[in-house]
Every structure is written in C-alpha cells, then in structure tokens.
Protein backbone atom coordinates (compact mmCIF):
# COMPACT_ATOMS: atom_id res chain seq x y z
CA UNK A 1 0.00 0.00 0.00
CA UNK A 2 1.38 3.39 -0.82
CA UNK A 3 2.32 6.00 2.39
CA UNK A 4 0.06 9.06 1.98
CA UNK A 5 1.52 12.21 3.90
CA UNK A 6 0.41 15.80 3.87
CA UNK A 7 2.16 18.86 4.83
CA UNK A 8 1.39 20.16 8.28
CA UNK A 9 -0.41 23.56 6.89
CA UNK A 10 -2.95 21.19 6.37
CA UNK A 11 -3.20 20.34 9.63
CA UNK A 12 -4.39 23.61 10.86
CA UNK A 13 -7.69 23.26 9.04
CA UNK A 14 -8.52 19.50 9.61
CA UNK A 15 -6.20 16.30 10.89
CA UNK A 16 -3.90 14.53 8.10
CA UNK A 17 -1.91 11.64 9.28
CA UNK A 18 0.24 9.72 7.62
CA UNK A 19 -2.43 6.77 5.68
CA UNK A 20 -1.41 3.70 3.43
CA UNK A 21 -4.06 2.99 1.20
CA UNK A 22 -4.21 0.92 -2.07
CA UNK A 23 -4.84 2.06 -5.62
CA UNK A 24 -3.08 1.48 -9.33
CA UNK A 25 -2.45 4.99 -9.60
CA UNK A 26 -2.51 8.34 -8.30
CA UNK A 27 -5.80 9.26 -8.27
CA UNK A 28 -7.14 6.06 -7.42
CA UNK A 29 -5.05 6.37 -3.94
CA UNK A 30 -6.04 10.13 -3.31
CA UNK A 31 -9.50 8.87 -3.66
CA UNK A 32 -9.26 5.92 -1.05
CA UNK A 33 -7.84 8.86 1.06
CA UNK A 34 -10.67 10.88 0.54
CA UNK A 35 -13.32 7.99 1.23
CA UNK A 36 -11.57 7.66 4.74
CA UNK A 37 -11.41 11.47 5.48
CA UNK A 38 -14.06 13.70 3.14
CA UNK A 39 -12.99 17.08 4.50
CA UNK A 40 -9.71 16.57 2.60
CA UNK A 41 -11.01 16.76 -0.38
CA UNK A 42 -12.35 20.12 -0.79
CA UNK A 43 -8.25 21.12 0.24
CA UNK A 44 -6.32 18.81 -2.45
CA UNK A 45 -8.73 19.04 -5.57
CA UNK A 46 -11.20 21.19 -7.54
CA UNK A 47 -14.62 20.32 -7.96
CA UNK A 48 -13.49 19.04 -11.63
CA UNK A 49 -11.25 16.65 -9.58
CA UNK A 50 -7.85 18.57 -10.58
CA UNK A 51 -5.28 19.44 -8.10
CA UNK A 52 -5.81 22.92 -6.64
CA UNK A 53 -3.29 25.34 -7.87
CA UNK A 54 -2.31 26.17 -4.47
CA UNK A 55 -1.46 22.63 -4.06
CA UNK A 56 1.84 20.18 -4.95
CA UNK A 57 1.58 16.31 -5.41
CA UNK A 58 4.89 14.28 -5.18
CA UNK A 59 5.17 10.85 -6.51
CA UNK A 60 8.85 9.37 -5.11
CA UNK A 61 9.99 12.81 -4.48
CA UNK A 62 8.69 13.81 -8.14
CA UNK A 63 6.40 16.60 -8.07
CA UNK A 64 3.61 15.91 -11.14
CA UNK A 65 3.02 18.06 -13.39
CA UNK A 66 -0.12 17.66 -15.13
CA UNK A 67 -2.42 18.89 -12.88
CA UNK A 68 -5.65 17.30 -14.25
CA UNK A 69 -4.82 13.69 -15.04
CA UNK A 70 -3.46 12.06 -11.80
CA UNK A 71 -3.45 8.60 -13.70
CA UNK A 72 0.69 7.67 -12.55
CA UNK A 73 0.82 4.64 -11.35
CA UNK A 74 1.68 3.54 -7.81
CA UNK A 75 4.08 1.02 -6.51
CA UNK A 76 2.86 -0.83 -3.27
CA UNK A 77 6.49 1.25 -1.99
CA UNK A 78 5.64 4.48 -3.34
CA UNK A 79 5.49 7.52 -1.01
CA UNK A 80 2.70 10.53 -2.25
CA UNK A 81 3.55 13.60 -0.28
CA UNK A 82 0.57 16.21 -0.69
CA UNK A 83 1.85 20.23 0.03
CA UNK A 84 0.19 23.32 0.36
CA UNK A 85 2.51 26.01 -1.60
CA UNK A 86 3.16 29.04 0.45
CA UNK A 87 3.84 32.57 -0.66
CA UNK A 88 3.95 36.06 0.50
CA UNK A 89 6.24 38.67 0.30
C-alpha cells in the first residue's frame, strides 16, 4: 500500500496523518484517502477533480506536473507527499 503524507499547513484546518491505502495509480489512492477522510477533499482538488493550484503532489519525491490527469501509477512502496505552496512577500 502506498504511504500518503500531507504537509502540516494542512493540519491547521482538519487532521492529516500519515495513511497507506491501495490504488493502481494516483488518483485512485487520493480517492481511497478521501473515502476515509471527506474534509480533505475540498483542500487537495477542484470540484473538476484537478489538483488545486495552491497545491503540490509528489510521486517518489517527483512533483507531477499535469495537474488534471493524476493517472501515474503507484508502486505498493511508493510515497505521495501532498503540500500546500506558500507565498507572500
């Protein structure tokens, strides 16, 4: 099962521990996540399903790129780190 973690600006809004969950791909495990903990969604993905634009994915320390299609597949080893991008001034 893959290791799920989220960064800890999350965590100010609603709880995100680490979770391993199963699924073939990306989206597949973001959506077991989401079955366990509904709140989370609304943070990590549009209404169209696509990643937020304030938001990074990271497959094995790769950060994808297309936005939209979150159809890379997962290893039962793989790591998905979900981050909030921060900016300011």
């Amino acid at each position: 099962m893959a290791r799920v973690v989220f960064t800890a600006n999350l965590a100010r809004h609603l709880p995100v521990p680490e979770i391993r969950v199963g699924g073939a791909t990306v989206g597949e495990v973001l959506d077991a996540v989401f079955a366990a903990q509904p709140l989370l969604r609304g943070y990590v993905v549009d209404d169209q399903g696509h990643v937020r634009t304030h938001v990074a994915v990271f497959l094995d320390g790769a950060m994808l790129r297309d936005r939209s299609n979150l159809a890379a597949p997962v290893r039962d080893d793989s790591e998905i780190c979900v981050l909030q991008a921060l900016s300011g001034g």
